[in-house]
C-alpha atoms as a PDB file:
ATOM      1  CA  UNK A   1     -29.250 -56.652 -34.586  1.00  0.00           C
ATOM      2  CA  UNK A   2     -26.417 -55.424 -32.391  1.00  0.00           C
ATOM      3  CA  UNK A   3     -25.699 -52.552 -34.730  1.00  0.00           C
ATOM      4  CA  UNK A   4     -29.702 -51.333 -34.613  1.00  0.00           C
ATOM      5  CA  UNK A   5     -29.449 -51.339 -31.074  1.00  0.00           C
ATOM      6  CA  UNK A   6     -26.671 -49.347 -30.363  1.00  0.00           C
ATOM      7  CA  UNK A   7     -27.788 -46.936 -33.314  1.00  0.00           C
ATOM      8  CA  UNK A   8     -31.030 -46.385 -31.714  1.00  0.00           C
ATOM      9  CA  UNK A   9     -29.366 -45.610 -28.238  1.00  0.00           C
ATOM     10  CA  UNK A  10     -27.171 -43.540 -29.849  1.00  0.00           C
ATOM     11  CA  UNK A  11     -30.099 -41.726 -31.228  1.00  0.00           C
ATOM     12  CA  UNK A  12     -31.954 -41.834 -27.512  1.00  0.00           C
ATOM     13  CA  UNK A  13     -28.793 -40.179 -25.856  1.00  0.00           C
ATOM     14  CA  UNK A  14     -28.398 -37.648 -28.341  1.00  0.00           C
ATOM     15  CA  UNK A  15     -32.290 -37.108 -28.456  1.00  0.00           C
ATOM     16  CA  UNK A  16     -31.808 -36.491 -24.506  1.00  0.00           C
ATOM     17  CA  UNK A  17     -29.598 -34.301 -24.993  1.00  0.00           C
ATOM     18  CA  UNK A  18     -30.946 -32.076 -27.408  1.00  0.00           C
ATOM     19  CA  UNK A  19     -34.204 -32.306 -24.864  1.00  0.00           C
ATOM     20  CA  UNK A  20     -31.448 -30.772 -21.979  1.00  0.00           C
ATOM     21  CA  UNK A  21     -30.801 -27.984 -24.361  1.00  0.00           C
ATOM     22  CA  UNK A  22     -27.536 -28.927 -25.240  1.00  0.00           C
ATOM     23  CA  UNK A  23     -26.100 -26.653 -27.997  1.00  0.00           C
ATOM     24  CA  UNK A  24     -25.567 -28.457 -31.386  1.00  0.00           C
ATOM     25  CA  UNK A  25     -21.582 -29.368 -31.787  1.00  0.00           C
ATOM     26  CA  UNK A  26     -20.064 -29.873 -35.347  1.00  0.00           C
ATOM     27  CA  UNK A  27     -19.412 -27.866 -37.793  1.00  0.00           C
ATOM     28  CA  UNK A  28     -22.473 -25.374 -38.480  1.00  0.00           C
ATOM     29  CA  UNK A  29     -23.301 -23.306 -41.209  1.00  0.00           C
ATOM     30  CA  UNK A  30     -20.033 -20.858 -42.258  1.00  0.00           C
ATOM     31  CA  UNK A  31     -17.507 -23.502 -40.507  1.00  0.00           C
ATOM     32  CA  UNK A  32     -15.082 -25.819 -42.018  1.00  0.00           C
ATOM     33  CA  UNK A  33     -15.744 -29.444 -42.905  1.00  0.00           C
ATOM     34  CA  UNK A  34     -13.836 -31.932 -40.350  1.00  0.00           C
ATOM     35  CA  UNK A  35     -12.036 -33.779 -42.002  1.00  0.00           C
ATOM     36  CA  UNK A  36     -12.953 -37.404 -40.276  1.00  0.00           C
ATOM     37  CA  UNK A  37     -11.152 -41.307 -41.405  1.00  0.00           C
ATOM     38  CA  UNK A  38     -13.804 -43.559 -42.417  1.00  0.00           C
ATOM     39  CA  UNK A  39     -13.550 -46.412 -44.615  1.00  0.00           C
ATOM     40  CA  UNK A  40     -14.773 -47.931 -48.389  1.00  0.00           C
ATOM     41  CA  UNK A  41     -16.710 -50.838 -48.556  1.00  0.00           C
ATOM     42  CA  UNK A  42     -14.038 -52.724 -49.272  1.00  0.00           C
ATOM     43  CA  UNK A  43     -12.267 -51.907 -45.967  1.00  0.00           C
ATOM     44  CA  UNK A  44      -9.737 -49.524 -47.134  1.00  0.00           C
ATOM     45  CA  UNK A  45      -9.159 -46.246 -45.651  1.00  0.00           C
ATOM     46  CA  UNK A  46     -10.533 -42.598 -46.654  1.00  0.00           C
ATOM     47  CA  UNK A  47     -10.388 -39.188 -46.064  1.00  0.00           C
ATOM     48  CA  UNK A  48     -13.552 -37.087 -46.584  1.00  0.00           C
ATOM     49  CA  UNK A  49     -11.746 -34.492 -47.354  1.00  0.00           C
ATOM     50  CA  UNK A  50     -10.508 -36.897 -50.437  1.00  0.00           C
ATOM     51  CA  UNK A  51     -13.496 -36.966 -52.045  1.00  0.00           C
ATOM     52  CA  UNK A  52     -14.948 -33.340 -50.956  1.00  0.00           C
ATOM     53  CA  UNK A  53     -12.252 -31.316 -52.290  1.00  0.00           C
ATOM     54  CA  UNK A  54     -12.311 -28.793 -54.706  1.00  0.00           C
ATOM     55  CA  UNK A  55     -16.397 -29.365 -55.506  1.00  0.00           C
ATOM     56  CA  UNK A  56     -19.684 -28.417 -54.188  1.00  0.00           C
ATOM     57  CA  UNK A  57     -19.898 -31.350 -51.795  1.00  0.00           C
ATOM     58  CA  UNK A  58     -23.306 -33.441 -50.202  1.00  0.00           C
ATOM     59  CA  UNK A  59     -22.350 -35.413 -47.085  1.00  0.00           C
ATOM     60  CA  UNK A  60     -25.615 -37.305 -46.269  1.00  0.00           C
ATOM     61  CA  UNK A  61     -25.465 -38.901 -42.968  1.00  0.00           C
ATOM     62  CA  UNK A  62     -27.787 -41.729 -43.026  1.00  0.00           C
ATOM     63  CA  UNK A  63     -27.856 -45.579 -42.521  1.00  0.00           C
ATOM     64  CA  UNK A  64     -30.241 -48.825 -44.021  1.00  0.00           C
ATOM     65  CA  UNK A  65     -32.969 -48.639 -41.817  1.00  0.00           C
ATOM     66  CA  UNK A  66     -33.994 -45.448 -41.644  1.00  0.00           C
ATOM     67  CA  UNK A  67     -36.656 -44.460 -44.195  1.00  0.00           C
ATOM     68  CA  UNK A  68     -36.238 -41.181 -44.942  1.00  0.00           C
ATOM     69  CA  UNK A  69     -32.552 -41.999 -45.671  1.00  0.00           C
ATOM     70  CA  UNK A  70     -33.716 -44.478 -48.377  1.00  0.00           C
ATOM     71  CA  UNK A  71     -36.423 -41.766 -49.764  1.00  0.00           C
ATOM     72  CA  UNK A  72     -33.900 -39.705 -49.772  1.00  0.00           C
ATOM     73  CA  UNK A  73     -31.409 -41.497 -52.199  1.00  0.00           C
ATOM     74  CA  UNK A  74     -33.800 -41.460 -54.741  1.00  0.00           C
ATOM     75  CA  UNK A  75     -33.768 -38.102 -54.620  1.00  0.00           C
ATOM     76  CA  UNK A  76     -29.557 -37.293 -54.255  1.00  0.00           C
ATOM     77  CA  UNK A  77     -29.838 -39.858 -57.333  1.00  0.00           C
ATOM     78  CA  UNK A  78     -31.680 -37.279 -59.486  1.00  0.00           C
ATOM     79  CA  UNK A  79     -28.831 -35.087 -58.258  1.00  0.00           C
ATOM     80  CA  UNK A  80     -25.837 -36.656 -59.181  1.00  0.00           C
ATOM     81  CA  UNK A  81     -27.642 -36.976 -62.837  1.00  0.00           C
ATOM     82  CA  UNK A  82     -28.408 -33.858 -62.723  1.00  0.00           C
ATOM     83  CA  UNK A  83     -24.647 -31.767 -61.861  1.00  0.00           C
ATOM     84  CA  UNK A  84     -21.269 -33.060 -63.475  1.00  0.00           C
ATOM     85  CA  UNK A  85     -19.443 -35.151 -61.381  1.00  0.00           C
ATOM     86  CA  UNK A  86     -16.006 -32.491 -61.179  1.00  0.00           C
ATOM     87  CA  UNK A  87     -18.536 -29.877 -59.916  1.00  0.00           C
ATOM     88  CA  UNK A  88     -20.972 -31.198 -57.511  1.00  0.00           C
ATOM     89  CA  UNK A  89     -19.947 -34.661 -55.798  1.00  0.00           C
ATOM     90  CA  UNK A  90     -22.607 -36.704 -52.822  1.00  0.00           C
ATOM     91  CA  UNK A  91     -21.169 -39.202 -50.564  1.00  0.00           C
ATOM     92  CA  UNK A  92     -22.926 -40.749 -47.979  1.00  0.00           C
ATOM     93  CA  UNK A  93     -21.681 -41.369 -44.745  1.00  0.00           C
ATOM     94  CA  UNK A  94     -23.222 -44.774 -42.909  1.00  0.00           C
ATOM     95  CA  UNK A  95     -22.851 -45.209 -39.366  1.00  0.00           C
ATOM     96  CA  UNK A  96     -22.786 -48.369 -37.370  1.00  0.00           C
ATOM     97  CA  UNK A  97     -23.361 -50.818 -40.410  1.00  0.00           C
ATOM     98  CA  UNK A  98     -20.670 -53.383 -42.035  1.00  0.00           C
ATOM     99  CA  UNK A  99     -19.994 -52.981 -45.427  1.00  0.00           C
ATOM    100  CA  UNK A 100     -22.560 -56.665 -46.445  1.00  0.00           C
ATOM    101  CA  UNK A 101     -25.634 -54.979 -45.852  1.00  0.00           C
ATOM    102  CA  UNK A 102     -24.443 -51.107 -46.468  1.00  0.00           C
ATOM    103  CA  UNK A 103     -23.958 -52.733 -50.469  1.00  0.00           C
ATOM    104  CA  UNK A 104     -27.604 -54.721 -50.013  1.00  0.00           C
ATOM    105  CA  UNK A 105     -28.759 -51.146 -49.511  1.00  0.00           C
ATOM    106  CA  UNK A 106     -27.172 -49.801 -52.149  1.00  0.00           C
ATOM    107  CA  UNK A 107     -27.988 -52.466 -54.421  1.00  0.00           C
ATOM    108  CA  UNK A 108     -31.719 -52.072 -53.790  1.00  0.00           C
ATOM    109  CA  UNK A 109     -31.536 -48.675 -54.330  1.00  0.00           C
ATOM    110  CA  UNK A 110     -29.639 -48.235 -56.497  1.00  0.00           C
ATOM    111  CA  UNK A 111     -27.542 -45.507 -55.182  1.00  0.00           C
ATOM    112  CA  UNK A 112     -25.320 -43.278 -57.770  1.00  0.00           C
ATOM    113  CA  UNK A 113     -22.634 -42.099 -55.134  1.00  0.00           C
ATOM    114  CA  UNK A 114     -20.127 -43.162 -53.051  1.00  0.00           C
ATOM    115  CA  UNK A 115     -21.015 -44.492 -49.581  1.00  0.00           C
ATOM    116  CA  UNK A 116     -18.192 -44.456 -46.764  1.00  0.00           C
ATOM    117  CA  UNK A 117     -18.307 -46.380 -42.958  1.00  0.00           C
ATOM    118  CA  UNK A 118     -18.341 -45.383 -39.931  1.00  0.00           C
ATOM    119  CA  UNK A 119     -18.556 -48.370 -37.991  1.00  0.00           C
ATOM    120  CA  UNK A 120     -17.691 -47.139 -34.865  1.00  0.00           C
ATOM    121  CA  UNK A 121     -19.964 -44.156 -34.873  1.00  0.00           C
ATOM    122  CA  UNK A 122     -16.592 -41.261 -34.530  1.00  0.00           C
ATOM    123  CA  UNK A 123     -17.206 -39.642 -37.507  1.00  0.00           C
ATOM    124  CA  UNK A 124     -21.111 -39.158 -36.180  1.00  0.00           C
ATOM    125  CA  UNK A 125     -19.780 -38.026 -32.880  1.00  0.00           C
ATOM    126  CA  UNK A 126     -17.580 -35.676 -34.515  1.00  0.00           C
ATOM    127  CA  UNK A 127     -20.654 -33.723 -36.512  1.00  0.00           C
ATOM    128  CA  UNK A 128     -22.725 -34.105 -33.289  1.00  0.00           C
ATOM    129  CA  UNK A 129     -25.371 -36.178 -35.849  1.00  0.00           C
ATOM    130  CA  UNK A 130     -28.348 -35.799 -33.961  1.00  0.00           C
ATOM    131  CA  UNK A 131     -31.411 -37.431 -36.162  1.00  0.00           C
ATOM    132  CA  UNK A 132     -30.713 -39.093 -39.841  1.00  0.00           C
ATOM    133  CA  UNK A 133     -30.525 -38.020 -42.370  1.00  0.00           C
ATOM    134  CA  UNK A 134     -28.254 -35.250 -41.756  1.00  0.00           C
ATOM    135  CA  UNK A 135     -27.138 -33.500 -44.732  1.00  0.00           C
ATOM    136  CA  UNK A 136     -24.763 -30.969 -45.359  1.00  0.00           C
ATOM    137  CA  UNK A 137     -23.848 -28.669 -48.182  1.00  0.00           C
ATOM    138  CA  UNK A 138     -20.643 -28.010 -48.258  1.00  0.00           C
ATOM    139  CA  UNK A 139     -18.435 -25.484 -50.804  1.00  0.00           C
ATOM    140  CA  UNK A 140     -15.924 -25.870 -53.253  1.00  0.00           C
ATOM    141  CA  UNK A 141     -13.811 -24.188 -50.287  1.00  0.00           C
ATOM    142  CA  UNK A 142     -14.631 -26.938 -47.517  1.00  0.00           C
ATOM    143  CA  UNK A 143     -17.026 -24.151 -45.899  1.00  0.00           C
ATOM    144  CA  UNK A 144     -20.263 -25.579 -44.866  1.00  0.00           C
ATOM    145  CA  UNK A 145     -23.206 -23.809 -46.245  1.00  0.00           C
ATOM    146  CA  UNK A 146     -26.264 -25.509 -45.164  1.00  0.00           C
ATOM    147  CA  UNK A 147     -27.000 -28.361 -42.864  1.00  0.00           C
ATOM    148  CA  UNK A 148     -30.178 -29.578 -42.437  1.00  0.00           C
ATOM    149  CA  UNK A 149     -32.196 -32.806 -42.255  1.00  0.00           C
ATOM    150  CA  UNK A 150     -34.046 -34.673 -44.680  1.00  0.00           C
ATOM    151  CA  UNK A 151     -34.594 -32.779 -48.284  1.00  0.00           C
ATOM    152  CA  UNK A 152     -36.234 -33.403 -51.231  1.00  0.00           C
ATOM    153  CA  UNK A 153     -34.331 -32.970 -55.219  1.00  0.00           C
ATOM    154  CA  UNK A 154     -36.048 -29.531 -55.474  1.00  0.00           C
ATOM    155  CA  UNK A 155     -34.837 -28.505 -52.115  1.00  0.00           C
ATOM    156  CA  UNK A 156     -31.227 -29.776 -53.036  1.00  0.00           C
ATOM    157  CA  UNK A 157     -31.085 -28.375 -55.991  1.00  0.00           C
ATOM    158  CA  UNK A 158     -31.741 -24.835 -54.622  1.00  0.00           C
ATOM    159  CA  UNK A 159     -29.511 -25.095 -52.063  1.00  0.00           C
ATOM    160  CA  UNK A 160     -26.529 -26.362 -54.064  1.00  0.00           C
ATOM    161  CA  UNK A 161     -27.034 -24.400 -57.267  1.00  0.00           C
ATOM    162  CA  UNK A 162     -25.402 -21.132 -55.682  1.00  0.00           C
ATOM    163  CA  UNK A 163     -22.395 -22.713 -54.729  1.00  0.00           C
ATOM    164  CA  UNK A 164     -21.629 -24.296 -58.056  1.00  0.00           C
ATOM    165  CA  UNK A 165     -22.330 -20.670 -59.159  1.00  0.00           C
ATOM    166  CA  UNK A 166     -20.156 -19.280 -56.638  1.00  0.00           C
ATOM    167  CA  UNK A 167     -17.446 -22.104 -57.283  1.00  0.00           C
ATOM    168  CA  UNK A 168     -17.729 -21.251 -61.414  1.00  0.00           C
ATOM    169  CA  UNK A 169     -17.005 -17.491 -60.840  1.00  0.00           C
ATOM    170  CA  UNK A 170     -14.148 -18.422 -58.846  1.00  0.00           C
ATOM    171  CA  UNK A 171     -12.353 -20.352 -61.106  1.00  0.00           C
ATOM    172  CA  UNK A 172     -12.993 -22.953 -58.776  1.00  0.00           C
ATOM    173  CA  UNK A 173     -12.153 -26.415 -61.285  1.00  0.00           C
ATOM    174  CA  UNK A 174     -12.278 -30.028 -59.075  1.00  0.00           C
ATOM    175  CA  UNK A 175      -8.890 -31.372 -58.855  1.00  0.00           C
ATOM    176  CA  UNK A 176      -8.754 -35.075 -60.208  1.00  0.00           C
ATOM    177  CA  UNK A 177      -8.438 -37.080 -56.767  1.00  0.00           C
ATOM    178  CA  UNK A 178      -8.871 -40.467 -58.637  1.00  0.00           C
ATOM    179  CA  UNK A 179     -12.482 -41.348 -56.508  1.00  0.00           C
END
Protein backbone atom coordinates (compact mmCIF):
# COMPACT_ATOMS: atom_id res chain seq x y z
CA UNK A 1 0.00 0.00 0.00
CA UNK A 2 2.91 2.21 0.99
CA UNK A 3 4.64 1.60 -2.31
CA UNK A 4 1.21 2.73 -4.43
CA UNK A 5 1.20 5.73 -2.52
CA UNK A 6 4.40 7.07 -2.93
CA UNK A 7 4.28 5.88 -6.72
CA UNK A 8 1.26 7.86 -7.31
CA UNK A 9 2.84 11.06 -5.65
CA UNK A 10 5.67 10.51 -7.49
CA UNK A 11 3.54 10.56 -10.53
CA UNK A 12 1.49 13.87 -9.08
CA UNK A 13 4.88 15.80 -8.62
CA UNK A 14 6.21 14.93 -11.81
CA UNK A 15 2.69 15.50 -13.47
CA UNK A 16 3.06 19.14 -11.79
CA UNK A 17 5.86 19.61 -13.14
CA UNK A 18 5.44 18.82 -16.57
CA UNK A 19 2.09 21.21 -16.05
CA UNK A 20 4.98 24.17 -14.98
CA UNK A 21 6.62 23.49 -18.25
CA UNK A 22 9.49 21.93 -16.97
CA UNK A 23 11.74 20.59 -19.79
CA UNK A 24 11.93 16.72 -19.93
CA UNK A 25 15.46 15.50 -18.21
CA UNK A 26 17.00 12.05 -19.18
CA UNK A 27 18.40 10.92 -21.86
CA UNK A 28 16.31 11.91 -25.13
CA UNK A 29 16.35 10.71 -28.44
CA UNK A 30 20.28 10.73 -29.98
CA UNK A 31 21.74 10.62 -26.20
CA UNK A 32 23.44 7.91 -24.39
CA UNK A 33 21.76 5.37 -22.13
CA UNK A 34 22.63 6.09 -18.25
CA UNK A 35 23.88 3.56 -17.07
CA UNK A 36 21.78 3.28 -13.54
CA UNK A 37 22.37 0.14 -10.45
CA UNK A 38 19.23 -1.60 -9.95
CA UNK A 39 18.75 -4.95 -8.71
CA UNK A 40 17.38 -8.83 -9.80
CA UNK A 41 14.67 -10.25 -8.12
CA UNK A 42 16.67 -12.10 -6.18
CA UNK A 43 18.37 -9.04 -4.61
CA UNK A 44 21.59 -9.08 -6.37
CA UNK A 45 23.04 -6.20 -8.07
CA UNK A 46 22.93 -5.06 -11.93
CA UNK A 47 24.07 -2.84 -14.32
CA UNK A 48 21.75 -1.89 -17.22
CA UNK A 49 24.31 -1.41 -19.17
CA UNK A 50 24.97 -5.40 -18.45
CA UNK A 51 22.22 -6.50 -20.11
CA UNK A 52 21.88 -3.58 -22.90
CA UNK A 53 25.15 -3.96 -24.41
CA UNK A 54 26.04 -4.73 -27.70
CA UNK A 55 22.04 -5.29 -28.87
CA UNK A 56 19.12 -3.35 -29.93
CA UNK A 57 17.85 -2.78 -26.41
CA UNK A 58 13.86 -2.13 -24.92
CA UNK A 59 13.95 -0.57 -21.45
CA UNK A 60 10.21 -0.50 -20.48
CA UNK A 61 9.63 1.49 -17.46
CA UNK A 62 6.56 0.24 -15.90
CA UNK A 63 5.28 -1.29 -12.57
CA UNK A 64 2.12 -3.98 -11.44
CA UNK A 65 -0.56 -1.72 -11.27
CA UNK A 66 -0.57 0.16 -14.05
CA UNK A 67 -2.61 -1.25 -16.95
CA UNK A 68 -1.16 -0.26 -19.85
CA UNK A 69 2.14 -1.68 -18.47
CA UNK A 70 0.47 -5.13 -18.21
CA UNK A 71 -1.17 -4.66 -21.92
CA UNK A 72 1.85 -3.88 -22.82
CA UNK A 73 3.84 -7.12 -21.89
CA UNK A 74 1.76 -9.03 -23.94
CA UNK A 75 2.81 -7.22 -26.57
CA UNK A 76 7.03 -6.92 -25.78
CA UNK A 77 6.19 -10.83 -25.38
CA UNK A 78 5.39 -11.17 -29.11
CA UNK A 79 8.68 -9.29 -29.39
CA UNK A 80 11.10 -11.19 -27.71
CA UNK A 81 9.55 -14.29 -29.87
CA UNK A 82 9.77 -12.53 -32.55
CA UNK A 83 13.92 -11.11 -32.67
CA UNK A 84 16.84 -13.49 -31.45
CA UNK A 85 17.79 -12.95 -28.15
CA UNK A 86 21.85 -11.77 -29.16
CA UNK A 87 20.17 -9.11 -31.36
CA UNK A 88 17.28 -7.47 -29.79
CA UNK A 89 17.07 -7.88 -25.82
CA UNK A 90 13.71 -6.10 -23.44
CA UNK A 91 14.15 -5.59 -19.84
CA UNK A 92 11.82 -3.99 -17.79
CA UNK A 93 12.59 -1.67 -15.26
CA UNK A 94 9.95 -1.68 -12.03
CA UNK A 95 9.92 1.09 -9.75
CA UNK A 96 8.87 1.18 -6.16
CA UNK A 97 7.79 -2.61 -5.93
CA UNK A 98 9.67 -5.57 -3.90
CA UNK A 99 10.67 -8.34 -5.77
CA UNK A 100 7.18 -10.82 -4.10
CA UNK A 101 4.73 -9.14 -6.06
CA UNK A 102 7.10 -7.82 -9.14
CA UNK A 103 7.34 -12.12 -9.74
CA UNK A 104 3.23 -12.37 -9.00
CA UNK A 105 3.20 -10.00 -11.96
CA UNK A 106 5.31 -11.73 -13.92
CA UNK A 107 3.87 -14.95 -13.19
CA UNK A 108 0.41 -13.83 -14.30
CA UNK A 109 1.66 -12.58 -17.25
CA UNK A 110 3.75 -14.40 -18.16
CA UNK A 111 6.49 -12.10 -19.05
CA UNK A 112 9.46 -13.40 -21.51
CA UNK A 113 12.19 -10.82 -20.30
CA UNK A 114 14.09 -9.84 -17.63
CA UNK A 115 12.60 -7.46 -15.04
CA UNK A 116 15.09 -5.32 -12.77
CA UNK A 117 14.13 -3.04 -9.30
CA UNK A 118 14.19 0.06 -8.56
CA UNK A 119 12.93 0.22 -5.22
CA UNK A 120 13.91 3.43 -4.35
CA UNK A 121 12.67 5.17 -7.43
CA UNK A 122 16.74 6.60 -8.57
CA UNK A 123 16.86 4.94 -11.59
CA UNK A 124 13.21 6.72 -12.46
CA UNK A 125 14.59 9.98 -11.27
CA UNK A 126 17.51 9.55 -13.35
CA UNK A 127 15.34 9.15 -16.86
CA UNK A 128 13.03 11.92 -15.52
CA UNK A 129 10.06 8.95 -15.95
CA UNK A 130 7.22 11.06 -16.18
CA UNK A 131 3.96 8.66 -16.91
CA UNK A 132 4.37 4.60 -17.26
CA UNK A 133 5.06 2.96 -19.37
CA UNK A 134 8.02 4.67 -20.60
CA UNK A 135 9.83 2.90 -23.20
CA UNK A 136 12.90 3.41 -24.85
CA UNK A 137 14.67 2.08 -27.88
CA UNK A 138 17.92 2.02 -27.50
CA UNK A 139 20.97 0.91 -30.18
CA UNK A 140 23.41 -1.64 -30.38
CA UNK A 141 25.72 1.54 -29.58
CA UNK A 142 23.91 2.59 -26.19
CA UNK A 143 22.38 5.64 -28.31
CA UNK A 144 18.79 6.12 -27.59
CA UNK A 145 16.64 6.14 -30.60
CA UNK A 146 13.14 6.51 -29.59
CA UNK A 147 11.40 7.10 -26.33
CA UNK A 148 7.98 7.17 -26.08
CA UNK A 149 5.06 5.89 -24.00
CA UNK A 150 2.90 3.05 -24.29
CA UNK A 151 3.22 0.99 -27.83
CA UNK A 152 1.68 -1.68 -29.34
CA UNK A 153 3.90 -5.06 -31.17
CA UNK A 154 3.34 -3.35 -34.58
CA UNK A 155 4.57 -0.08 -33.31
CA UNK A 156 7.67 -1.88 -31.69
CA UNK A 157 8.44 -3.71 -34.29
CA UNK A 158 8.81 -0.67 -36.63
CA UNK A 159 10.67 1.16 -34.44
CA UNK A 160 13.25 -1.50 -33.56
CA UNK A 161 13.60 -3.19 -36.94
CA UNK A 162 16.04 -0.34 -38.26
CA UNK A 163 18.34 -0.63 -35.61
CA UNK A 164 18.81 -4.36 -35.82
CA UNK A 165 19.34 -3.39 -39.51
CA UNK A 166 21.65 -0.74 -38.68
CA UNK A 167 23.40 -3.01 -35.93
CA UNK A 168 23.68 -6.08 -38.83
CA UNK A 169 25.49 -3.74 -41.34
CA UNK A 170 27.77 -2.81 -38.72
CA UNK A 171 29.04 -5.90 -37.79
CA UNK A 172 27.47 -5.17 -34.69
CA UNK A 173 27.38 -9.16 -32.95
CA UNK A 174 26.00 -9.10 -28.95
CA UNK A 175 28.79 -9.94 -26.74
CA UNK A 176 27.87 -13.00 -24.42
CA UNK A 177 27.32 -11.11 -20.94
CA UNK A 178 26.00 -14.39 -19.31
CA UNK A 179 22.15 -12.65 -18.58
Amino acid sequence: MRTISVAMLLLALVGCAKLMGTPPGGPQVGDKLIDVELQTLDGKKAMLSDFTRGRVAIVDFSESWCSWCTREVGDLNEIAKAFPADKVVIVQVDSGEDAKRVEADRAANKTAFPTLLDPDFKAAIRYDVRVIPDLLIVGHDGTVLTRTGYADAAKIRRLIEPAVKAMEAAGGKAKDTGK
